[in-house]
Each structure stands twice: as C-alpha cells, then as structure tokens.
N, C-alpha and C. Protein backbone atom coordinates (compact mmCIF):
# COMPACT_ATOMS: atom_id res chain seq x y z
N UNK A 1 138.06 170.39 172.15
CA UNK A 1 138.43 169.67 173.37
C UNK A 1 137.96 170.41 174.62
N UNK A 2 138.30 171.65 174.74
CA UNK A 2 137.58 172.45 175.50
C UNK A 2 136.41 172.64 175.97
N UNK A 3 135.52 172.61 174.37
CA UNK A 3 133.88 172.22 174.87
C UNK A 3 133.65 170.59 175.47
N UNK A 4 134.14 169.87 174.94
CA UNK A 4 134.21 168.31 175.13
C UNK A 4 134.25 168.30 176.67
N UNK A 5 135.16 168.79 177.17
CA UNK A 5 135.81 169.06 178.90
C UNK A 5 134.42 169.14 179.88
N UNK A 6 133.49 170.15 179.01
CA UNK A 6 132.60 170.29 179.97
C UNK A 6 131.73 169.52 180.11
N UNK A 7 131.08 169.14 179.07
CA UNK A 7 130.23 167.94 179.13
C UNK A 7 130.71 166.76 179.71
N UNK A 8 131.52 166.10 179.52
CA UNK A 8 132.90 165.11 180.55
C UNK A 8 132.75 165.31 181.54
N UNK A 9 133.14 166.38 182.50
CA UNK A 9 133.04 167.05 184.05
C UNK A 9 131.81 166.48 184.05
N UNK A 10 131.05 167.37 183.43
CA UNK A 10 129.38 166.82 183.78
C UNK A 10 129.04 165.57 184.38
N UNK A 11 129.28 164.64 183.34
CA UNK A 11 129.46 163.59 183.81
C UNK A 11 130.09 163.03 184.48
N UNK A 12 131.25 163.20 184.61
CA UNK A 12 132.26 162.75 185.78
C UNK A 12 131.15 162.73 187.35
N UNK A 13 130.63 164.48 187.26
CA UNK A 13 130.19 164.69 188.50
C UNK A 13 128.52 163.60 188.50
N UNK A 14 128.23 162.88 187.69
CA UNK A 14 127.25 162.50 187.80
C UNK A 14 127.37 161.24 188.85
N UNK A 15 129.11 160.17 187.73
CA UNK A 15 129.13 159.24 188.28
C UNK A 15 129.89 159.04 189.55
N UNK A 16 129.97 160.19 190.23
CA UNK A 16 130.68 160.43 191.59
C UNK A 16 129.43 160.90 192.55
N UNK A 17 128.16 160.65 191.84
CA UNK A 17 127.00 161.18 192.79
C UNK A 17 127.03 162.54 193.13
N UNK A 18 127.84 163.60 192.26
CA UNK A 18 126.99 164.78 192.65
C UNK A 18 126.49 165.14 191.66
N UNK A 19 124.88 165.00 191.85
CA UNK A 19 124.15 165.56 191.16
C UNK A 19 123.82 167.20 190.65
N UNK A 20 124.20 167.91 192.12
CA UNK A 20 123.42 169.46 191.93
C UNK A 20 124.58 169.98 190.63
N UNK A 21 126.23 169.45 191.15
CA UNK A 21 127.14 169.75 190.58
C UNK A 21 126.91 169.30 188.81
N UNK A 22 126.73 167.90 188.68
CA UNK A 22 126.59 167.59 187.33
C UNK A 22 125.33 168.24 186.21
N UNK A 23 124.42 168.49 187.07
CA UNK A 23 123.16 169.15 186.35
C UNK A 23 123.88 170.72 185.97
N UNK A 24 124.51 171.14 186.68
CA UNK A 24 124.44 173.03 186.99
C UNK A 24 125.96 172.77 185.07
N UNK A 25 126.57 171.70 185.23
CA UNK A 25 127.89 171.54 184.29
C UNK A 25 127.04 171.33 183.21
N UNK A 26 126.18 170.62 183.54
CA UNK A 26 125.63 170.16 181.96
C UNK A 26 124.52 171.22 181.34
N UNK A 27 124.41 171.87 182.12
CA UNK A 27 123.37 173.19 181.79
C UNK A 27 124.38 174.32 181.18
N UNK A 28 125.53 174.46 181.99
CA UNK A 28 126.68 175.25 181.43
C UNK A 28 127.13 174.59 179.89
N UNK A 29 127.00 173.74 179.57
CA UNK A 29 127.25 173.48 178.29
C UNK A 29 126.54 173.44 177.04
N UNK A 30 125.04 173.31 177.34
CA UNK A 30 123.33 173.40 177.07
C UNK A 30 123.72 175.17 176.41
N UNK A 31 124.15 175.87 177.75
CA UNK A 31 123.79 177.19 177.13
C UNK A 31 124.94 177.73 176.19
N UNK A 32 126.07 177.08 176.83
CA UNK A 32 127.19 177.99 175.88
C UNK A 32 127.36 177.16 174.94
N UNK A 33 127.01 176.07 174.27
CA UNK A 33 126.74 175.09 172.87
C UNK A 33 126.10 174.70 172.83
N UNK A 34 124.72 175.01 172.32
CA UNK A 34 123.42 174.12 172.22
C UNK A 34 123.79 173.86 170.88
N UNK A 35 123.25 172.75 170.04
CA UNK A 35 123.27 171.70 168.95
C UNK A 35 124.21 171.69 168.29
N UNK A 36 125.10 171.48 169.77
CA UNK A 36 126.74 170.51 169.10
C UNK A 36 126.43 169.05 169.66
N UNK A 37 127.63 168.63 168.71
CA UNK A 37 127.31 167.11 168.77
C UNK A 37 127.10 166.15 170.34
N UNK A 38 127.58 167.09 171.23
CA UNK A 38 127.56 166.30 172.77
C UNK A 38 126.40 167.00 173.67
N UNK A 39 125.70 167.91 172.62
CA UNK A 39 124.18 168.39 173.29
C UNK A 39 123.54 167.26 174.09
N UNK A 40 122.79 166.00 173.03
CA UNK A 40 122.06 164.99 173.56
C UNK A 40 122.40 164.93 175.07
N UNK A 41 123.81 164.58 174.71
CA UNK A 41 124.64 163.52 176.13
C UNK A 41 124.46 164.73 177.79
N UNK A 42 124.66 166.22 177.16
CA UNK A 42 124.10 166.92 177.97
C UNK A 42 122.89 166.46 178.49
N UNK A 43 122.21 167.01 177.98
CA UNK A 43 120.56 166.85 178.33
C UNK A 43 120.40 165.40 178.91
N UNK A 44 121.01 164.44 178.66
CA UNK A 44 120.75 163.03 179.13
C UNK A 44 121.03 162.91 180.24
N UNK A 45 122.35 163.77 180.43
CA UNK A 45 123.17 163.97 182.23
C UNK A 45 122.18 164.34 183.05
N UNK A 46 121.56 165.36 182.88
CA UNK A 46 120.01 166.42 183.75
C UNK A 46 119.18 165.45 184.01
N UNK A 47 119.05 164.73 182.87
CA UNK A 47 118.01 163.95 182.92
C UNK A 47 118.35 162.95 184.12
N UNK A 48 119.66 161.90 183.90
CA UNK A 48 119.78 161.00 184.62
C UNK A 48 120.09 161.12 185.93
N UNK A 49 120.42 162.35 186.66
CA UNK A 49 120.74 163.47 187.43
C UNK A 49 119.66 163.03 188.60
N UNK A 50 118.56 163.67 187.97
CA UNK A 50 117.31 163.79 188.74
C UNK A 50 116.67 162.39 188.92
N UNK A 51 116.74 161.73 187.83
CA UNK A 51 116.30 160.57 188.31
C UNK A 51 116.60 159.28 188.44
N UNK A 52 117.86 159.70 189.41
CA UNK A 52 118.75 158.69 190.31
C UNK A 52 118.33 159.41 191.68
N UNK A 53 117.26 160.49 191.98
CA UNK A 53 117.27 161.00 192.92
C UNK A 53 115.88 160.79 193.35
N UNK A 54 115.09 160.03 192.58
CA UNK A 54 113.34 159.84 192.61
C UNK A 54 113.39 159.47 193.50
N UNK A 55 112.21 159.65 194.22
CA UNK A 55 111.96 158.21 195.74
C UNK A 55 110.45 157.99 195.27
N UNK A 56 110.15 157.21 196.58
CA UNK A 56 109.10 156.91 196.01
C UNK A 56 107.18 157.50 195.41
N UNK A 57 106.32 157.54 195.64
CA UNK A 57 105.17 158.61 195.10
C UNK A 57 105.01 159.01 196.62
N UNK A 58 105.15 158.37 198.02
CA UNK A 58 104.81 159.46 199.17
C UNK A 58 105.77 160.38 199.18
N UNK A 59 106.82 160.46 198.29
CA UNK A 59 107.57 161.81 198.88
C UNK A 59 107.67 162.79 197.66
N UNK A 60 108.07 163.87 198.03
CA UNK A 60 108.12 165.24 197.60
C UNK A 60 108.75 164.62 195.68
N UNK A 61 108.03 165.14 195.33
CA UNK A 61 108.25 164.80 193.82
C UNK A 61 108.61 165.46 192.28
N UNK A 62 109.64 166.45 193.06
CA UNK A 62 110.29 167.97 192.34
C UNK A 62 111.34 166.64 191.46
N UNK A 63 111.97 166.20 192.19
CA UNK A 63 112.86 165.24 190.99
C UNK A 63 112.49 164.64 190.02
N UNK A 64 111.49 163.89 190.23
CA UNK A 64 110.42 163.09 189.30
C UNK A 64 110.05 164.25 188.14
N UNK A 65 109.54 165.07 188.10
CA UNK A 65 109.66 166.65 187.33
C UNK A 65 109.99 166.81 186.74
N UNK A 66 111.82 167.27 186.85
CA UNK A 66 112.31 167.79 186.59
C UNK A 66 112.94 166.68 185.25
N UNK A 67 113.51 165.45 186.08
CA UNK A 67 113.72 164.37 185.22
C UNK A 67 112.84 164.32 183.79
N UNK A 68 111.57 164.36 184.20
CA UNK A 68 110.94 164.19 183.47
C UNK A 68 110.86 165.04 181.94
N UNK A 69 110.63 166.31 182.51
CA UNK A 69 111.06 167.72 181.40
C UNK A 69 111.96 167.56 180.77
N UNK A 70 113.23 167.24 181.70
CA UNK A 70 114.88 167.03 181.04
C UNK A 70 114.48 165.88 179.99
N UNK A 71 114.26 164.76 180.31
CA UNK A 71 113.60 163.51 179.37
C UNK A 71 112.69 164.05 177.83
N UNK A 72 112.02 164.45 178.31
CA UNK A 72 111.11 164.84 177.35
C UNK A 72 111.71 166.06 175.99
N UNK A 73 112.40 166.80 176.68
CA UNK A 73 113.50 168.10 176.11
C UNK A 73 114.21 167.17 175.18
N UNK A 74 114.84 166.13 175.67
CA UNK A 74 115.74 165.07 175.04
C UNK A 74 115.23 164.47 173.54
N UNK A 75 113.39 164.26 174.00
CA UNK A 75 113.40 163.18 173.07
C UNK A 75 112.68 164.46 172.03
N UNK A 76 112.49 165.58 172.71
CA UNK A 76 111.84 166.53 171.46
C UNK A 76 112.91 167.40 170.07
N UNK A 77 114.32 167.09 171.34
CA UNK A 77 115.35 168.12 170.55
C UNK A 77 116.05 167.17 169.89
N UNK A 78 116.16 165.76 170.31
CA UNK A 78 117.03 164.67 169.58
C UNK A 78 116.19 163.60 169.83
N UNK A 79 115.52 163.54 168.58
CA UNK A 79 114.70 162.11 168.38
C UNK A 79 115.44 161.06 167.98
N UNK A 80 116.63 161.59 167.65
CA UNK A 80 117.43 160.50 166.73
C UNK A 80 118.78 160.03 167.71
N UNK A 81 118.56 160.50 168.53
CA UNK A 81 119.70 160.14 169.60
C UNK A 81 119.72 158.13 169.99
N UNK A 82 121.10 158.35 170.45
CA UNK A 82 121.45 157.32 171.02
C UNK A 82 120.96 157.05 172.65
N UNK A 83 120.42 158.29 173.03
CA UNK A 83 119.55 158.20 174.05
C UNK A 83 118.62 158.03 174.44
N UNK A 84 117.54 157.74 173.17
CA UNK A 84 116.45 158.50 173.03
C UNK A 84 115.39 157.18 173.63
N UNK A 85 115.63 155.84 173.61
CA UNK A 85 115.41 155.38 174.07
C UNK A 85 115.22 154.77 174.97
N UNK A 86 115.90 155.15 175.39
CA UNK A 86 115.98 154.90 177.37
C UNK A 86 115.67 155.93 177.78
N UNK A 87 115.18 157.31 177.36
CA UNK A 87 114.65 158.50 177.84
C UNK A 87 113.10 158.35 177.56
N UNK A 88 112.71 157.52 176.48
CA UNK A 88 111.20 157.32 176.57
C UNK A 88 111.06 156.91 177.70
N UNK A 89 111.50 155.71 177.69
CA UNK A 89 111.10 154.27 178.71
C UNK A 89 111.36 154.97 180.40
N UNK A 90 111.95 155.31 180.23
CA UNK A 90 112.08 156.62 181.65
C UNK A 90 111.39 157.62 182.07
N UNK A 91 110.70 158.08 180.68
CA UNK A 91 109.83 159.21 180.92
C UNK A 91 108.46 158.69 181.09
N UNK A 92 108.32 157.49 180.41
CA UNK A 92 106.86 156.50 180.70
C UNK A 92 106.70 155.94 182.53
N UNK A 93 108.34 155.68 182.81
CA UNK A 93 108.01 155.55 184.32
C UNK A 93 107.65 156.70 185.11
N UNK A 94 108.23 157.42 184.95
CA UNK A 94 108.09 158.72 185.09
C UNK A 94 107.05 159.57 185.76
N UNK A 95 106.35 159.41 184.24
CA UNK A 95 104.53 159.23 184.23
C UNK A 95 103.66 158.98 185.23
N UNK A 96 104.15 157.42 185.02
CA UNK A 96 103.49 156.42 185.93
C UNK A 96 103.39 157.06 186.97
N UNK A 97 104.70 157.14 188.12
CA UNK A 97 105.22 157.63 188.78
C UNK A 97 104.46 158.93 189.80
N UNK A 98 104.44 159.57 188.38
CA UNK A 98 104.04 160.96 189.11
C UNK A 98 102.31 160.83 189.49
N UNK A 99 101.96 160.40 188.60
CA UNK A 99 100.31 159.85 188.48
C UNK A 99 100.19 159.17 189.74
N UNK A 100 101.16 157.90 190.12
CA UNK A 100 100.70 157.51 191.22
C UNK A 100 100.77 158.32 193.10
N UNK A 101 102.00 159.03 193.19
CA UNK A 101 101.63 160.81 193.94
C UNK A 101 100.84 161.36 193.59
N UNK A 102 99.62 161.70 192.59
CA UNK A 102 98.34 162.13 192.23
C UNK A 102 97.69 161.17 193.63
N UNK A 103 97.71 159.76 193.06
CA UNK A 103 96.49 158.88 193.32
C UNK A 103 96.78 159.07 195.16
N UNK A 104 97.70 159.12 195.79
CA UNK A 104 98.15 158.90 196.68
C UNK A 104 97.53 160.02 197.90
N UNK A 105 97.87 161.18 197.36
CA UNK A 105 97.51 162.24 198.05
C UNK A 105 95.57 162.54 197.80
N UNK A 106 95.05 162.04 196.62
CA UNK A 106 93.90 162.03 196.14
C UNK A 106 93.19 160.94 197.12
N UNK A 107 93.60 159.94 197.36
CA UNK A 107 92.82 159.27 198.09
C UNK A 107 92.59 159.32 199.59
N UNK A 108 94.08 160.10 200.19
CA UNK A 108 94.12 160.61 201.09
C UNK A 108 92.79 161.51 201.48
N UNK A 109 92.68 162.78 200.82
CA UNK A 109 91.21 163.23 200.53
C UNK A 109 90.61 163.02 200.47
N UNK A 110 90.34 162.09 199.72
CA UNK A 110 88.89 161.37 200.03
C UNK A 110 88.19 160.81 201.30
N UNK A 111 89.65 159.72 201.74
CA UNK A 111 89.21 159.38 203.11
C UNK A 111 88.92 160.29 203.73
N UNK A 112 88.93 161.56 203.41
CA UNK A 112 88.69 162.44 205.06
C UNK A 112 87.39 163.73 204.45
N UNK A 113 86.59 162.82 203.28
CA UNK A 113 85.59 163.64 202.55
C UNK A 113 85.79 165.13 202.31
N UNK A 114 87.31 165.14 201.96
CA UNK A 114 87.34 166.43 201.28
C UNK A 114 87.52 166.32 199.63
N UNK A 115 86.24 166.42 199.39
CA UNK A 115 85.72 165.90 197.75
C UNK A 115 86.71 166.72 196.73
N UNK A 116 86.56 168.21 197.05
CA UNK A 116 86.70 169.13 195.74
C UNK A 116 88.26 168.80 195.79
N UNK A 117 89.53 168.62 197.07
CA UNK A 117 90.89 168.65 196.77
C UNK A 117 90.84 167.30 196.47
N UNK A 118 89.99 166.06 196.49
CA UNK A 118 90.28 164.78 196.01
C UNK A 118 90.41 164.97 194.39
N UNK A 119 88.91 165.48 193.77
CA UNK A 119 88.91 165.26 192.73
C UNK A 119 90.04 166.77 191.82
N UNK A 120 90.38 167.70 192.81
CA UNK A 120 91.57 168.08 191.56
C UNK A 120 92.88 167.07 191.41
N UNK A 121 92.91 166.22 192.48
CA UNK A 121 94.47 165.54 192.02
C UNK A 121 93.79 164.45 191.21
N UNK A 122 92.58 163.81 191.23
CA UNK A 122 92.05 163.03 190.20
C UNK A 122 91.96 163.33 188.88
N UNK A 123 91.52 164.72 188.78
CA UNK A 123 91.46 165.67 187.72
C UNK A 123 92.74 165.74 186.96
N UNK A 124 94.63 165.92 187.97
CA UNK A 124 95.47 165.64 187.21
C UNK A 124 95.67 164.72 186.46
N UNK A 125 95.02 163.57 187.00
CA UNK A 125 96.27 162.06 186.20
C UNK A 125 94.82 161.98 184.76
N UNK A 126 93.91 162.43 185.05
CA UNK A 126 93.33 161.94 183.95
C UNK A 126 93.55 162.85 183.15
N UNK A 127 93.77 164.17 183.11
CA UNK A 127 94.49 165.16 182.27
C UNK A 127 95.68 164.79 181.49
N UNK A 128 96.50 165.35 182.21
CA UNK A 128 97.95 164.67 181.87
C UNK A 128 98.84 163.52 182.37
N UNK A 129 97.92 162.30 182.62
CA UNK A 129 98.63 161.10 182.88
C UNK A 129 97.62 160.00 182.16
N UNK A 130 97.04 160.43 181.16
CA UNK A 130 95.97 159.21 180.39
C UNK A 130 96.33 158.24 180.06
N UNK A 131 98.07 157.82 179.49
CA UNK A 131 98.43 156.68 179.60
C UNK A 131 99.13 156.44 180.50
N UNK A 132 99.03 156.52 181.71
CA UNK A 132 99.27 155.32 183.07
C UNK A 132 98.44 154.62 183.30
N UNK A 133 98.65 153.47 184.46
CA UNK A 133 98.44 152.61 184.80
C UNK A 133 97.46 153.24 185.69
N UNK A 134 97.43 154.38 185.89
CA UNK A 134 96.76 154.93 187.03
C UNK A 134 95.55 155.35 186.68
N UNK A 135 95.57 155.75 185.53
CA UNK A 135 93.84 156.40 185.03
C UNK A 135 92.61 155.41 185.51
N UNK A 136 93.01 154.44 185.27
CA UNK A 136 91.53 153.61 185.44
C UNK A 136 91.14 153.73 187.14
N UNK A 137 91.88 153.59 187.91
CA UNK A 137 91.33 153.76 189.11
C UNK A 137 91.03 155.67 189.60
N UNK A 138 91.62 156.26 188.87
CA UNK A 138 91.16 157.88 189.27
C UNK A 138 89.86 158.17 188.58
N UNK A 139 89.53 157.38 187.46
CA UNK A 139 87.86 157.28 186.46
C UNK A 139 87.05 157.34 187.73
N UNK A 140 87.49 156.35 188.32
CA UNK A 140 86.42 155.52 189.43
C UNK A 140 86.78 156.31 190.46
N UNK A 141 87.61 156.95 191.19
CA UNK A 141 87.69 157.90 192.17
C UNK A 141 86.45 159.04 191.96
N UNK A 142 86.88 159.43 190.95
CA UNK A 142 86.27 160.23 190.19
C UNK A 142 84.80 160.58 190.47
N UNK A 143 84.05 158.96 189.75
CA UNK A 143 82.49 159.27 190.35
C UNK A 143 82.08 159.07 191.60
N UNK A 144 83.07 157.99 191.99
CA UNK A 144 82.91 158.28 193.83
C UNK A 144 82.98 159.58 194.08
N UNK A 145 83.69 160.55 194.28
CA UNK A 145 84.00 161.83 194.88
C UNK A 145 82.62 162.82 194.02
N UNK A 146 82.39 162.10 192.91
CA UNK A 146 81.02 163.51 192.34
C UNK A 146 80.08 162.98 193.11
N UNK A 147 79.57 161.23 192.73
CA UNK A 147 78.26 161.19 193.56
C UNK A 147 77.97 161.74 195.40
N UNK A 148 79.25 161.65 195.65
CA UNK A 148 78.61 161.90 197.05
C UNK A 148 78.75 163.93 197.26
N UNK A 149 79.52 164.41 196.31
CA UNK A 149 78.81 165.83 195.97
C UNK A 149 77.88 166.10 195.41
N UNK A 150 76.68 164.64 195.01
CA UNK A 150 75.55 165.12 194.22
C UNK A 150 75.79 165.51 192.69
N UNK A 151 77.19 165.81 192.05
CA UNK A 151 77.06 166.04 191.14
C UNK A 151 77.17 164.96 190.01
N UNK A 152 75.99 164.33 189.99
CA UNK A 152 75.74 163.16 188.98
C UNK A 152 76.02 163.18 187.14
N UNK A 153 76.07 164.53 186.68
CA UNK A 153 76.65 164.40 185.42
C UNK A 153 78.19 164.09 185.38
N UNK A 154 78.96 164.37 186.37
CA UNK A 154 80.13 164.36 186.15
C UNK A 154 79.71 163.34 186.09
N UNK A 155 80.00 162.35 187.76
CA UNK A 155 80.33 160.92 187.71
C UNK A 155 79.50 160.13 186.71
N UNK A 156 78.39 160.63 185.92
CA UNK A 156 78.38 159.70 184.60
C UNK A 156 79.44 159.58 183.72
N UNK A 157 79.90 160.75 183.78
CA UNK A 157 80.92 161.12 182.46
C UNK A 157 82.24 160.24 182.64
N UNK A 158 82.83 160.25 184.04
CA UNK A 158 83.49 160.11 184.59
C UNK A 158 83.66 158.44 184.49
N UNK A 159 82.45 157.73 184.43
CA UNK A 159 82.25 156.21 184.43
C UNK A 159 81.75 155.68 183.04
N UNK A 160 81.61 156.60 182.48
CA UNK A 160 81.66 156.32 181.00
C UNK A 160 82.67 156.18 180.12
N UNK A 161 83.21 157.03 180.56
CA UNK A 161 84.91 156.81 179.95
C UNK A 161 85.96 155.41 180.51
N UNK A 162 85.21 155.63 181.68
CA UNK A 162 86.07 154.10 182.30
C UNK A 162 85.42 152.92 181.78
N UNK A 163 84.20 153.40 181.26
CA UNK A 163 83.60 151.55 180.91
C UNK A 163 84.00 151.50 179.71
N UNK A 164 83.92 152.52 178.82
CA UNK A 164 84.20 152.59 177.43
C UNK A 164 85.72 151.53 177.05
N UNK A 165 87.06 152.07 177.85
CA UNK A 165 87.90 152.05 177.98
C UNK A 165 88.76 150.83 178.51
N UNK A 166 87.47 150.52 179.97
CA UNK A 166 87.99 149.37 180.38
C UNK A 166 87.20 148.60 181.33
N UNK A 167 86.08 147.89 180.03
CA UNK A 167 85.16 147.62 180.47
C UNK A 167 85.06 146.39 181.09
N UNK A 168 86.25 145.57 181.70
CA UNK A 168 86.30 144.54 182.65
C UNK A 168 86.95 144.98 183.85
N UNK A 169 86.93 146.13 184.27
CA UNK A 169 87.97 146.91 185.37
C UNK A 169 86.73 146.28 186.44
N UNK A 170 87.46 146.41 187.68
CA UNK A 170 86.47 146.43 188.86
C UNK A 170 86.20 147.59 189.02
N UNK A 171 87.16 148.87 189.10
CA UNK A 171 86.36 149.97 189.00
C UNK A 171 85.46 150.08 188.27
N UNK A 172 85.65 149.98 187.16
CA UNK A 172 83.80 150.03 186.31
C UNK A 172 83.10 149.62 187.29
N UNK A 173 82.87 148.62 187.38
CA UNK A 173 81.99 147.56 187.91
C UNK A 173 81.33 148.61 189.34
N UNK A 174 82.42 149.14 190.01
CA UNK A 174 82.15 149.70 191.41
C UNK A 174 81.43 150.82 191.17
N UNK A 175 81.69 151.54 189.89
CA UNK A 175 81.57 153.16 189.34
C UNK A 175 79.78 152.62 188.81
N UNK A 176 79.51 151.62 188.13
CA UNK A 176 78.31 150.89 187.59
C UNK A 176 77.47 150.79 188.59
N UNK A 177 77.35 150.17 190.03
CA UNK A 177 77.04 149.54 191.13
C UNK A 177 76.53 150.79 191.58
N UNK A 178 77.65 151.78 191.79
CA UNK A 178 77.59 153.32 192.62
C UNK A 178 76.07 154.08 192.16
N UNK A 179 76.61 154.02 190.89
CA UNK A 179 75.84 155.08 189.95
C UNK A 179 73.82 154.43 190.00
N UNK A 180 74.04 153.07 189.55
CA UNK A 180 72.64 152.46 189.71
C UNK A 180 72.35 152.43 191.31
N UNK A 181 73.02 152.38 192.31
CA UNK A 181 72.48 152.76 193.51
C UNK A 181 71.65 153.90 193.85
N UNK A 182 71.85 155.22 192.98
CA UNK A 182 71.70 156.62 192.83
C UNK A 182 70.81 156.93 192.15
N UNK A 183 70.03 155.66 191.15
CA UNK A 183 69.11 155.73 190.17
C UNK A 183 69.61 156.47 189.24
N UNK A 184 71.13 156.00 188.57
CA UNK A 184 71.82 156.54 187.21
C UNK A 184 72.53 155.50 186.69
N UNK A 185 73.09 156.24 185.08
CA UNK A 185 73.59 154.77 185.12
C UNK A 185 75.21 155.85 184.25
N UNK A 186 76.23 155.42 183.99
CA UNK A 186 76.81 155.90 183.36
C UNK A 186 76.71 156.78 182.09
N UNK A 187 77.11 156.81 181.59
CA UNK A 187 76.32 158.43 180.68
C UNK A 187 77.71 159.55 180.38
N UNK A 188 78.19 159.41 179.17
CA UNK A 188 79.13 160.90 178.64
C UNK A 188 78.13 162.53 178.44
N UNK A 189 78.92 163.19 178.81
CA UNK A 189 77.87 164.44 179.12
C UNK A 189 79.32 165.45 178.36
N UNK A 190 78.31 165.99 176.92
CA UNK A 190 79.35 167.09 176.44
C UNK A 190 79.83 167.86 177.53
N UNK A 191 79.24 168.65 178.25
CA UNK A 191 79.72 170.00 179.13
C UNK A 191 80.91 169.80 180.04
N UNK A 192 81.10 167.85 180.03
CA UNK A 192 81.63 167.62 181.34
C UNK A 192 83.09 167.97 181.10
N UNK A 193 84.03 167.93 181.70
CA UNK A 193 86.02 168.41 181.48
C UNK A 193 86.32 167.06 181.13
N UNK A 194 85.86 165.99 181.50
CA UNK A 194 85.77 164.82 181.72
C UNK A 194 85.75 164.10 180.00
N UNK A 195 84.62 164.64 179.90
CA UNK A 195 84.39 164.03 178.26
C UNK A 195 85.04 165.16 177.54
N UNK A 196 85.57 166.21 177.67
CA UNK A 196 85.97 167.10 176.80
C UNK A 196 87.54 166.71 176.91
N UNK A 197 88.10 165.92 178.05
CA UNK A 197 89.54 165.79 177.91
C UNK A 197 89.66 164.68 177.13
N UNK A 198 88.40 163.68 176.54
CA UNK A 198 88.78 162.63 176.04
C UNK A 198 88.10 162.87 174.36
N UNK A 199 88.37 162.29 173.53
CA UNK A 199 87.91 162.21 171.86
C UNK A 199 86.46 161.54 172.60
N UNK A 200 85.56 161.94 171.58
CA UNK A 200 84.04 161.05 171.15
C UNK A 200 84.15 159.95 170.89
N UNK A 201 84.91 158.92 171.03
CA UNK A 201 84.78 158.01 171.42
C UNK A 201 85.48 157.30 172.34
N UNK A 202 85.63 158.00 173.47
CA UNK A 202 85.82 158.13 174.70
C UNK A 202 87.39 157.29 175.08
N UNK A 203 87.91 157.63 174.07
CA UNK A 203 89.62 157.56 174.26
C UNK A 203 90.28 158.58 174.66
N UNK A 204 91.71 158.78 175.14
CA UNK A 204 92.40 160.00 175.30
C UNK A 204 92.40 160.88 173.74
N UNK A 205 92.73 162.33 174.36
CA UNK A 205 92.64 163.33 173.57
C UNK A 205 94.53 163.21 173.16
C-alpha cells in the first residue's frame, strides 16, 4: 500500500496539472521499485506529464523529448502493457512533431541561404524521423540546399531516395526539374550519408 501511495500521488499530481511535481513522484517510484506491477503506470505518468505540455513545432521542444523517451522507455520495458498503445500512437505524433521543428527552423535557413545550418536540421528528420510525414519534403530541401552549394552528388542522392520512395511527390518533381536544370539528373551515390542512411533499395535503414 505504501508503494501503491506513490505512484497514486503521482498521479493525483498529474490530474491537478502539476506536472514538475507528478514526473519528480513518478521517478521516485521508477527508482525505489522498478518492475513492480505499477512500474508501467509510472512511466506512463512522465510520459503523459510532458506531453500535456507540447506546444506547437515553433516553440522550444524539450517537452516533446522528453515525452517522447518516457514513451519509448514504456513501450521498450512493457510491451505488454495496458499502455502500450496509446504510447505508440503518441510517440508516432511525437515524431511527427519533432520532425516538423526540424523542417521549421531548416527552412528558416534556407530562406536566408545559410545552406550548411539548413541542411543539418534536414539531415535530422531524414536520420531519425524517416517515418514522418516530414521526410519527403526535407529529400527535396535537401537537393535544393546541395545544388546551390554545388554539391551535386549529394542532391542526386538526396532526390533519388525521394523518387524511389515517392515518386508522385511534387517535391520529386521540383528535386527532378532542379537537378535537370544543372545538367543532372537524380542518381544514389554510395559515399553519400544520404544513401548510406537508407537500405539499397532506397528505403529507410
């Protein structure tokens, strides 16, 4: 009953909106009983904690994070939970989410032709955000921001994977247009990070 108490509080403090309070309770119970039976419901509190606190991709995106980890912790330590499903589907927004603060601040950069900080936040979502909604337009950021650095193997690589992938996108189409403007045409290039983050046949890794 005692251990029970804390995880309870936890929650209590969740559904009274304090978060810092309900995360710091449910961490206190994480450490002093990890894989007792009200672990999950822990970890679910952290989780739901942070992301009742998301806003949207222009702002600061430590919650989105953290949620996310907590989510992911959830579905790695209890696959079999009663949680576990609404912690995917959360962690897929999540994703999304964070990918689209990639795209956001990435395009920002661009507009103001600062290539190399465009294409590292482009560089994130196609890394670790390959299934969002967001990849297909950072493909195409992508060879925009190489061709006009001249560096034409990337943005082959870069538009190869997008045609491969999603070959009725308008980005293709724009990344296609770009590239034959340049006298190139799309093209996977072993050396590139580009084709090395994706399998040989130009799906995610």
């Amino acid at each position: 009953e005692a251990r029970r108490a804390i995880v309870m509080a936890a929650y209590s403090y969740y559904k009274a909106g304090k978060y810092d309070d309900a995360v710091s309770a449910a961490d206190r119970y994480l450490t002093l009983h990890p894989g007792t039976p009200e672990s999950d419901l822990a970890q679910n509190i952290i989780g739901m904690s942070y992301y009742v606190q998301v806003l949207d991709p222009k702002r600061d995106q430590t919650n989105a994070r953290k949620s996310l980890q907590a989510y992911q912790t959830l579905l790695q330590r209890y696959p079999e939970s009663r949680y576990a499903a609404e912690a995917q589907n959360r962690a897929r927004i999540l994703r999304d989410l964070l990918a689209a603060g990639e795209m956001t601040v990435g395009r920002y950069y661009l507009r103001h032709n600062n290539y190399l900080a465009a294409i590292n936040r482009f560089r994130v979502v196609v890394i670790e955000y390959q299934t969002t909604a967001q990849v297909e337009e950072a493909l195409g950021r992508l060879t925009e921001a190489y061709v006009a650095l001249g560096i034409i193997p990337e943005a082959q690589s870069a538009a190869a994977v997008l045609g491969y992938n999603y070959p009725d996108s308008k980005w293709y189409r724009n990344s296609f247009a770009l590239l034959q403007k340049h006298g190139s045409k799309p093209q996977a290039h072993e050396g590139s990070w580009i084709t090395k983050n994706w399998n040989g046949d130009g799906k995610p890794t």
